[in-house]
Protein backbone atom coordinates (compact mmCIF):
# COMPACT_ATOMS: atom_id res chain seq x y z
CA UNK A 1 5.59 -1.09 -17.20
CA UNK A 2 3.42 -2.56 -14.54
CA UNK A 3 0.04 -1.00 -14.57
CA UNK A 4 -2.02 -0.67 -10.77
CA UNK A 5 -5.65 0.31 -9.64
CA UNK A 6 -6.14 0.78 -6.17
CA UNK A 7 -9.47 0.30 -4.66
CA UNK A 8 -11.73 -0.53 -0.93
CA UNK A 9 -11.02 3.30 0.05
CA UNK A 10 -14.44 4.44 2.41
CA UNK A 11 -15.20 6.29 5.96
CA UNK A 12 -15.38 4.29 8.50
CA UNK A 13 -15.62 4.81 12.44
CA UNK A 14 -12.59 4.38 14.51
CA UNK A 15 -11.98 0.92 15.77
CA UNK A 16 -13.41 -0.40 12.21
CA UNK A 17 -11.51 -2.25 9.71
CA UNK A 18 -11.08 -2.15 6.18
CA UNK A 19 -9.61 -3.74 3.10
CA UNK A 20 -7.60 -2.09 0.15
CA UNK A 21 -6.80 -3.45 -2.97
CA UNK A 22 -4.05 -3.11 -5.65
CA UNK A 23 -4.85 -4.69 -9.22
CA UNK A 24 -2.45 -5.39 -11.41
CA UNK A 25 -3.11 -6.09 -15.67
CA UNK A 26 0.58 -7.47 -15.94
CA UNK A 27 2.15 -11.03 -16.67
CA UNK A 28 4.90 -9.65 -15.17
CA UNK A 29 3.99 -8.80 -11.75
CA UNK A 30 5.20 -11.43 -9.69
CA UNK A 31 9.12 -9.46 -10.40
CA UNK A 32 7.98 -6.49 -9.09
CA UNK A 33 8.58 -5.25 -5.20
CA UNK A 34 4.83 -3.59 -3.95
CA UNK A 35 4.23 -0.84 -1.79
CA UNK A 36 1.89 0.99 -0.08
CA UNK A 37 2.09 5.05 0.79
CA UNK A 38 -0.07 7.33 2.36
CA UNK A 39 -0.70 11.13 2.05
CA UNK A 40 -3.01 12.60 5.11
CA UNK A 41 -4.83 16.03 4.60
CA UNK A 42 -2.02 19.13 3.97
CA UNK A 43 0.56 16.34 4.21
CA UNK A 44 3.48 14.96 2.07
CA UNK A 45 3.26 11.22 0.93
CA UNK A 46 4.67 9.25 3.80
CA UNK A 47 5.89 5.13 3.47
CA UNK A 48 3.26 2.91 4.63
CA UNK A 49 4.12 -0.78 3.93
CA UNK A 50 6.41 -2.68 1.21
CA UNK A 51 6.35 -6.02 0.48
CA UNK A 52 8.58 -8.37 -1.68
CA UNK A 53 8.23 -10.44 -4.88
CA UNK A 54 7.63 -13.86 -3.06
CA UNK A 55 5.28 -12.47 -0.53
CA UNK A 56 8.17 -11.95 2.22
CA UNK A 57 9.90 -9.88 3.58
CA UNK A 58 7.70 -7.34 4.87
CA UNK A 59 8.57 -4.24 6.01
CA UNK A 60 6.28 -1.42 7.54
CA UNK A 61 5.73 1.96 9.05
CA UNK A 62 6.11 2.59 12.92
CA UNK A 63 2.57 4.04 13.00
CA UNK A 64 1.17 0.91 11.40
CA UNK A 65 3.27 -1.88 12.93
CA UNK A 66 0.95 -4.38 14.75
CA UNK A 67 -2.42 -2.59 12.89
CA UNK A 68 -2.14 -3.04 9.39
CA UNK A 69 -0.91 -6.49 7.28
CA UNK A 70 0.31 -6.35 3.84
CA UNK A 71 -0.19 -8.82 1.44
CA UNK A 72 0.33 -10.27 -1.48
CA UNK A 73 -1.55 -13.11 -4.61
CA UNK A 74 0.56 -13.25 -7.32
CA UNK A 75 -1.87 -15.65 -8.75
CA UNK A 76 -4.49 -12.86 -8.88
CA UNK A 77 -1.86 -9.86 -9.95
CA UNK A 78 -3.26 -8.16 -6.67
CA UNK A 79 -1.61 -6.83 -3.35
CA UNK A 80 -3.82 -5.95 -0.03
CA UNK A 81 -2.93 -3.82 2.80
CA UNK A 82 -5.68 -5.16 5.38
CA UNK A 83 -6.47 -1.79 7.73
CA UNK A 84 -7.45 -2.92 11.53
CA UNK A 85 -8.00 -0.46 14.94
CA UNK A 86 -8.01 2.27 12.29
CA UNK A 87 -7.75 5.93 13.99
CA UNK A 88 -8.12 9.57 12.88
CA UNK A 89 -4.55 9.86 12.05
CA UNK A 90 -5.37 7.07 9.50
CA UNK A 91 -7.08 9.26 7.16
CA UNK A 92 -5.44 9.71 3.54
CA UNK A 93 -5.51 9.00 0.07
CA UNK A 94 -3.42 5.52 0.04
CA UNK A 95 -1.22 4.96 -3.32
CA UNK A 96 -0.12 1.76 -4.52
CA UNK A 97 3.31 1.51 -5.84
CA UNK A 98 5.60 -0.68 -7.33
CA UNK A 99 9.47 -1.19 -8.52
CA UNK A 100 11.89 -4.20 -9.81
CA UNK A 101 12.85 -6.44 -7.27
CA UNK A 102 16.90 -5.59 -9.18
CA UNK A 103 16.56 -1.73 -8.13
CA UNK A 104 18.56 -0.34 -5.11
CA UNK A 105 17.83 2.15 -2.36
CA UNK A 106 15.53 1.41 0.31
CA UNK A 107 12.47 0.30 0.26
CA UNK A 108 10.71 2.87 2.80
CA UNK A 109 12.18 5.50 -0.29
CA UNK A 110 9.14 6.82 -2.50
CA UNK A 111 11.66 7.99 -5.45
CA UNK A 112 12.77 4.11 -5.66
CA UNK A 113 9.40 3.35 -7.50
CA UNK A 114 8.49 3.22 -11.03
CA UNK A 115 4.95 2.75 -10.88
CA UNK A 116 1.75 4.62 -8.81
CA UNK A 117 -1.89 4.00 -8.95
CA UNK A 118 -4.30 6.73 -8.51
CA UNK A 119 -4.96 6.67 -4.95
CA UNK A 120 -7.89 5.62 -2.98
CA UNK A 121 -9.39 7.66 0.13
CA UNK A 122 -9.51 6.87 3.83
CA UNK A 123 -11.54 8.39 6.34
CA UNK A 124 -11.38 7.99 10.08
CA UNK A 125 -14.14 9.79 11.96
CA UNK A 126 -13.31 9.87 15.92
């Protein structure tokens, strides 16, 4: 029943940098597994980064590994997905998402979470 707000979506240049945010209005939040998707322009929603209830383990995309860094203040119900050496292909609406750390299936699986924010919109200009 975990309610999210994504936010820190903007256009930026390539090579820039930027910050998103997820917000969470729930005592409960520290149970809950986050994630991260992406959709990109005439795209399906594609897995991004996931991270777990204690702030590890991690797990991300290939096409973000070494760029982006997911993380986590359960003290501040909030989850960031910090966006470095962003490129064109970077460019989406990014969803946060989140499930109970008890559910199975995998974590890179969009139908294994409950919860979505609204999305928040990235723009790469070459």
């Amino acid at each position: 029943e975990v309610q999210v707000v994504e936010s820190g979506g903007d256009s930026v240049q390539a090579g820039g940098s930027l910050r998103l945010s997820c917000a969470a209005s729930d005592s409960t939040f520290t149970r809950y597994i986050m994630g991260w998707f992406r959709q990109p322009p005439g795209k399906e929603r594609e897995f991004v980064a996931a991270i777990g209830w204690a702030g590890s383990p991690t797990l991300s995309a290939d096409s973000v590994k070494g760029r982006f860094i997911i993380s986590r203040d359960n003290a501040k119900n909030t989850m960031y997905l910090q966006l470095n050496s962003l490129k064109p292909e970077d460019t989406a609406v990014y969803y946060c998402a989140s499930r109970l750390s008890t559910r199975l299936g995998t974590w890179r699986s969009e139908g294994t979470y409950d919860y979505w924010g609204q999305g928040t919109q990235v723009t790469v200009s070459g």
